[in-house]
PDB file of N, CA and C in Angstrom:
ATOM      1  N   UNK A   1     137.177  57.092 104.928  1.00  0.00           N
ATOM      2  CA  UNK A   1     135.797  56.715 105.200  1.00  0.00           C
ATOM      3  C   UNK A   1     134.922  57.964 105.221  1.00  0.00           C
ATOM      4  N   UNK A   2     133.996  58.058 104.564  1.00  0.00           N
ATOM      5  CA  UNK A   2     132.485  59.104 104.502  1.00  0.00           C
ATOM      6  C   UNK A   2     132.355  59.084 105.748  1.00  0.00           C
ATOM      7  N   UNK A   3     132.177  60.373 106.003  1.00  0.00           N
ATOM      8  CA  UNK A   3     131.810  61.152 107.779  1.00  0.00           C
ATOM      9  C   UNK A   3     130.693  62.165 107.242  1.00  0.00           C
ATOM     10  N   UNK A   4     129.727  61.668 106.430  1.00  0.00           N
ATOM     11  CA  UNK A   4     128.204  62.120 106.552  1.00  0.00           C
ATOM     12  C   UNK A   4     127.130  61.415 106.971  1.00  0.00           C
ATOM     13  N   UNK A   5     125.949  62.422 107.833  1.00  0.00           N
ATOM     14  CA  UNK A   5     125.062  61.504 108.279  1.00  0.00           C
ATOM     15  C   UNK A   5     124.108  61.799 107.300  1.00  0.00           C
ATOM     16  N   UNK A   6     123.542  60.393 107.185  1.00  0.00           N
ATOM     17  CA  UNK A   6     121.469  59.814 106.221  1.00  0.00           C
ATOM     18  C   UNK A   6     120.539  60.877 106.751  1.00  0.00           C
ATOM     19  N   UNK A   7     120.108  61.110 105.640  1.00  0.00           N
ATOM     20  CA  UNK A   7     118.778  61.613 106.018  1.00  0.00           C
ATOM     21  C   UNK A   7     117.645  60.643 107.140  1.00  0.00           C
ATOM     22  N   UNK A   8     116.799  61.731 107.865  1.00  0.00           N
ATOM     23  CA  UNK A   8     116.059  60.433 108.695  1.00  0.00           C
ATOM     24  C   UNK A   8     115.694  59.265 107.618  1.00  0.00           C
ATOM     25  N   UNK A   9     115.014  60.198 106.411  1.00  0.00           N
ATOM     26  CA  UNK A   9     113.879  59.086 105.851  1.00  0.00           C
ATOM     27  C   UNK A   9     114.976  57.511 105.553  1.00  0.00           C
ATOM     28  N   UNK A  10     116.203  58.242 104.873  1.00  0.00           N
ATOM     29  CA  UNK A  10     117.086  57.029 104.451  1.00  0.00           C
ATOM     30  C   UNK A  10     117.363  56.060 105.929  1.00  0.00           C
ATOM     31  N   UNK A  11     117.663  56.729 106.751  1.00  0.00           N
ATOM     32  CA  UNK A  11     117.705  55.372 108.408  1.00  0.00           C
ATOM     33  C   UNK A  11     116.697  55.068 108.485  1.00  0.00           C
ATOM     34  N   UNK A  12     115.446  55.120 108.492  1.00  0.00           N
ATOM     35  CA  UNK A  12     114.172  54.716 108.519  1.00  0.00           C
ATOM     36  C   UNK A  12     113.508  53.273 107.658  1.00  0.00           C
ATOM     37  N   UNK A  13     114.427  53.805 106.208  1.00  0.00           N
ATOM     38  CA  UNK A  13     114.137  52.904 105.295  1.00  0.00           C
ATOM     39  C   UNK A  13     115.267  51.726 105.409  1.00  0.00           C
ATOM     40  N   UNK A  14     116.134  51.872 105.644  1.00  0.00           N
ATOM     41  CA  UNK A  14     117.709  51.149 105.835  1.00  0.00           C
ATOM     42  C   UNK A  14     117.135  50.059 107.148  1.00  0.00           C
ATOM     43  N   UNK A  15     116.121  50.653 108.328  1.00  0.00           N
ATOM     44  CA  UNK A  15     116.055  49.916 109.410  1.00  0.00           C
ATOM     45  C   UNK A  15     114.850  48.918 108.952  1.00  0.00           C
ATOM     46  N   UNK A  16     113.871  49.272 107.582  1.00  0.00           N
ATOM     47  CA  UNK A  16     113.292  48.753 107.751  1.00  0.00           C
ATOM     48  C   UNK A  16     113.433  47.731 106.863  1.00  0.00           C
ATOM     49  N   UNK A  17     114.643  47.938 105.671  1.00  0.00           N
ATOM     50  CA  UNK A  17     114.969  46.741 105.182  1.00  0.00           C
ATOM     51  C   UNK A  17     115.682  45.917 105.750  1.00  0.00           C
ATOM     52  N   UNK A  18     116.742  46.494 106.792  1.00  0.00           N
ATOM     53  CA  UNK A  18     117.100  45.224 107.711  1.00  0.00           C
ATOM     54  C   UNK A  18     116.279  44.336 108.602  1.00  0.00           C
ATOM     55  N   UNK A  19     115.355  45.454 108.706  1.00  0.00           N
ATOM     56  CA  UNK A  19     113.925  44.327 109.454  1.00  0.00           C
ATOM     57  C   UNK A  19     113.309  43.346 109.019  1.00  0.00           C
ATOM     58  N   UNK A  20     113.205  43.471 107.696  1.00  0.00           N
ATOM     59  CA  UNK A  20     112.957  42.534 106.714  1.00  0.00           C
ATOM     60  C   UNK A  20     113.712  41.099 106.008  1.00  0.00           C
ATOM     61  N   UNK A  21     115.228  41.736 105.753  1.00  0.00           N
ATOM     62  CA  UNK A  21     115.919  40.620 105.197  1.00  0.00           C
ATOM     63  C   UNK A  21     116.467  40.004 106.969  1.00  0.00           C
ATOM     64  N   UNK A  22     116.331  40.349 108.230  1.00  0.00           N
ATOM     65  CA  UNK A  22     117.206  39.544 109.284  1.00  0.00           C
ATOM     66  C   UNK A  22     116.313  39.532 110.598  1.00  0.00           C
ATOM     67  N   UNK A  23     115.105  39.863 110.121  1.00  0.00           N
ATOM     68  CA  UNK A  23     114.086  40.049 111.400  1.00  0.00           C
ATOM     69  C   UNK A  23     114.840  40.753 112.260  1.00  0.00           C
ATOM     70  N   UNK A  24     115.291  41.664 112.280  1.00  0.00           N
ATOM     71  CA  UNK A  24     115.979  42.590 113.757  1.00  0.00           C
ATOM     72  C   UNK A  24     115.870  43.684 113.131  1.00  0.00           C
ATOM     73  N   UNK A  25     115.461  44.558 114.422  1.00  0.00           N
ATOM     74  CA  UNK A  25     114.778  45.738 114.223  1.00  0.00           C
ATOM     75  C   UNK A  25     116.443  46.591 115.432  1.00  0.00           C
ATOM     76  N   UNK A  26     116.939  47.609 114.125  1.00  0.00           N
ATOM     77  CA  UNK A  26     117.587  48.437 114.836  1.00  0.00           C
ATOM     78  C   UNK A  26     117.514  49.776 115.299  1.00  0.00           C
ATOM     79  N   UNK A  27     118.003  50.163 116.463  1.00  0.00           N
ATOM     80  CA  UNK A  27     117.332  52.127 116.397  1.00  0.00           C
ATOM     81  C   UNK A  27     118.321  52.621 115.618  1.00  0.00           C
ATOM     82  N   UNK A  28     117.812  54.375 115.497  1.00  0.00           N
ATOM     83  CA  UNK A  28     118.709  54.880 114.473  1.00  0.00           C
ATOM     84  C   UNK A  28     119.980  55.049 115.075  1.00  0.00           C
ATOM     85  N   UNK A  29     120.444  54.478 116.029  1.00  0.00           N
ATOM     86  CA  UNK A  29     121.751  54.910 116.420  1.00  0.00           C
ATOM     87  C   UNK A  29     122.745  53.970 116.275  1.00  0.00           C
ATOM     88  N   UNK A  30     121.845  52.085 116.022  1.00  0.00           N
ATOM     89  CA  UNK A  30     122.470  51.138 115.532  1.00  0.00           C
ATOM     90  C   UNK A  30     122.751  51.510 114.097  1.00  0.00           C
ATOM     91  N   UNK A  31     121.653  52.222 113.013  1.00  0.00           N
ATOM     92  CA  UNK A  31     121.371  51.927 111.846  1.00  0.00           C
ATOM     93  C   UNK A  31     122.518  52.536 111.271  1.00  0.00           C
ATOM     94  N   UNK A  32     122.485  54.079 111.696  1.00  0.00           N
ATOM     95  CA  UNK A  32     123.126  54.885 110.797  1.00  0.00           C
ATOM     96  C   UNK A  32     124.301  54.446 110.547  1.00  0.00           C
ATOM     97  N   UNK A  33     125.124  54.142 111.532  1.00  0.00           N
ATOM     98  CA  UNK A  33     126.986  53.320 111.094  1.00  0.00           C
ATOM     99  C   UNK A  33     126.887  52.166 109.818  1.00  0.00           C
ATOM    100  N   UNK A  34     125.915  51.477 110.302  1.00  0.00           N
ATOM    101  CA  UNK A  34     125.719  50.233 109.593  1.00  0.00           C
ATOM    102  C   UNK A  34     125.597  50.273 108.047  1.00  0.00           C
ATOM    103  N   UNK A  35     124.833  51.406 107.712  1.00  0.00           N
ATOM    104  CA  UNK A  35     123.840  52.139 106.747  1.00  0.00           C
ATOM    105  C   UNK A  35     125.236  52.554 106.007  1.00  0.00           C
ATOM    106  N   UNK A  36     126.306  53.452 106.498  1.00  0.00           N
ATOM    107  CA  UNK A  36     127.230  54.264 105.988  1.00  0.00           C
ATOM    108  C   UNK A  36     128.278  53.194 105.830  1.00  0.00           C
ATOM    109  N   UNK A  37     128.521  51.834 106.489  1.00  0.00           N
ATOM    110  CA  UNK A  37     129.159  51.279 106.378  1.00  0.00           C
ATOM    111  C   UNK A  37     128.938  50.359 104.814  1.00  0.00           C
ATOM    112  N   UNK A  38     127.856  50.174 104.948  1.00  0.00           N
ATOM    113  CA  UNK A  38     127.330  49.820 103.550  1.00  0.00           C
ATOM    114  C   UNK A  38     127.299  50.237 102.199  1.00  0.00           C
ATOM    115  N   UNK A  39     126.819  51.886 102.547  1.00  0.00           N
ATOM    116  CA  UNK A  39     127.410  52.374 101.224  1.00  0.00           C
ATOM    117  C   UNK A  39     129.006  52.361 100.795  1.00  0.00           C
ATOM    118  N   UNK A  40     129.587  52.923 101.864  1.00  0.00           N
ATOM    119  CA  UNK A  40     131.375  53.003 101.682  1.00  0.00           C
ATOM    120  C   UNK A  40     131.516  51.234 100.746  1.00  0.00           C
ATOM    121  N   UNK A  41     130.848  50.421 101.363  1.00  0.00           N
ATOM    122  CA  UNK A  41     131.032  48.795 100.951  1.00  0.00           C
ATOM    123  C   UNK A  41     130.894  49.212  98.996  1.00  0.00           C
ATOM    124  N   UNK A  42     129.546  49.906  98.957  1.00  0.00           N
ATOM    125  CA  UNK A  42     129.254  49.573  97.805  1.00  0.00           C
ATOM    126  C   UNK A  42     130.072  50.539  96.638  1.00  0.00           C
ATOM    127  N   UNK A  43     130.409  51.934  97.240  1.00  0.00           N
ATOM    128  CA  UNK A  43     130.880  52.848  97.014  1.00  0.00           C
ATOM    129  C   UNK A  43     132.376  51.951  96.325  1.00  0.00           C
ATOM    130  N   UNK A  44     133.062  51.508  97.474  1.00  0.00           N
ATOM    131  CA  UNK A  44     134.570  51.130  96.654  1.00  0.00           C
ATOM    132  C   UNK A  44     134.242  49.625  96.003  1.00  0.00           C
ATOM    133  N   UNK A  45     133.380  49.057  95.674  1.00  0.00           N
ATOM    134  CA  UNK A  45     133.102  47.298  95.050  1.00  0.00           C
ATOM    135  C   UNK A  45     132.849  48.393  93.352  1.00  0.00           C
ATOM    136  N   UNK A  46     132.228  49.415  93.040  1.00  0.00           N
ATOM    137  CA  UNK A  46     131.835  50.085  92.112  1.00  0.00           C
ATOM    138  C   UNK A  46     132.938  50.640  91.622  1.00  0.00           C
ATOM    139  N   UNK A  47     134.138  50.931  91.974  1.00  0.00           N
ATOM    140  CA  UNK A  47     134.640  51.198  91.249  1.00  0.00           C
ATOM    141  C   UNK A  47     135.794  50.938  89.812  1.00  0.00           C
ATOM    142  N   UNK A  48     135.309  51.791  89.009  1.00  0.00           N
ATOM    143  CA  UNK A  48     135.877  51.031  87.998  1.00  0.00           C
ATOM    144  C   UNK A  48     137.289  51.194  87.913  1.00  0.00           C
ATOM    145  N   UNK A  49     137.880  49.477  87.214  1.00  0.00           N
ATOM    146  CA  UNK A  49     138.971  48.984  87.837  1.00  0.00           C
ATOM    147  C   UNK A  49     139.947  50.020  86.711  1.00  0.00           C
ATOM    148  N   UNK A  50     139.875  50.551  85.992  1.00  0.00           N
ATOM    149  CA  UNK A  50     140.372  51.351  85.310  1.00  0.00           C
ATOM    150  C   UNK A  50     140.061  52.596  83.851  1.00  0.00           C
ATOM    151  N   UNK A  51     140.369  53.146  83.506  1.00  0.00           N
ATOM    152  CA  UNK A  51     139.784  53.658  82.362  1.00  0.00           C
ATOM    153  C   UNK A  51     140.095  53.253  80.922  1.00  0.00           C
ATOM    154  N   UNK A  52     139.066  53.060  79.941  1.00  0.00           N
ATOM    155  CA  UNK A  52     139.296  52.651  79.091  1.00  0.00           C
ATOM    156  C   UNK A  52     140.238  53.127  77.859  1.00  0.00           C
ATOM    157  N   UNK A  53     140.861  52.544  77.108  1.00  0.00           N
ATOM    158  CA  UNK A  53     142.017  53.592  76.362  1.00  0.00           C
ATOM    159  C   UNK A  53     141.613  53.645  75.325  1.00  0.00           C
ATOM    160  N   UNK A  54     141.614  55.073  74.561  1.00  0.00           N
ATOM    161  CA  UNK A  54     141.354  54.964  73.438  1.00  0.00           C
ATOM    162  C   UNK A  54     142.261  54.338  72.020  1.00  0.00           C
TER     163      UNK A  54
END
């Protein structure tokens, strides 16, 4: 698991799209896990399932 922290602006923006898609407003201390948990989500769904052969 990624053990880096978001820039403010990125928790800022992360809190305010969750504010948006779930009406709940989180501080940055909810956001940031959530935020990193998400990318790691998107991080391993992206990867490609193998390389192509020539």
């Amino acid at each position: 698991m990624m053990k880096t922290n978001l820039s403010k602006t990125a928790i800022q923006e992360f809190i305010q799209l969750y504010k948006d898609e779930f009406d709940i407003e989180l501080t940055e201390k909810e956001a940031q896990p959530r935020a990193m948990r998400l990318l790691n989500l998107i991080k391993n769904i992206y990867r490609p399932l193998s390389q192509p052969k020539p």
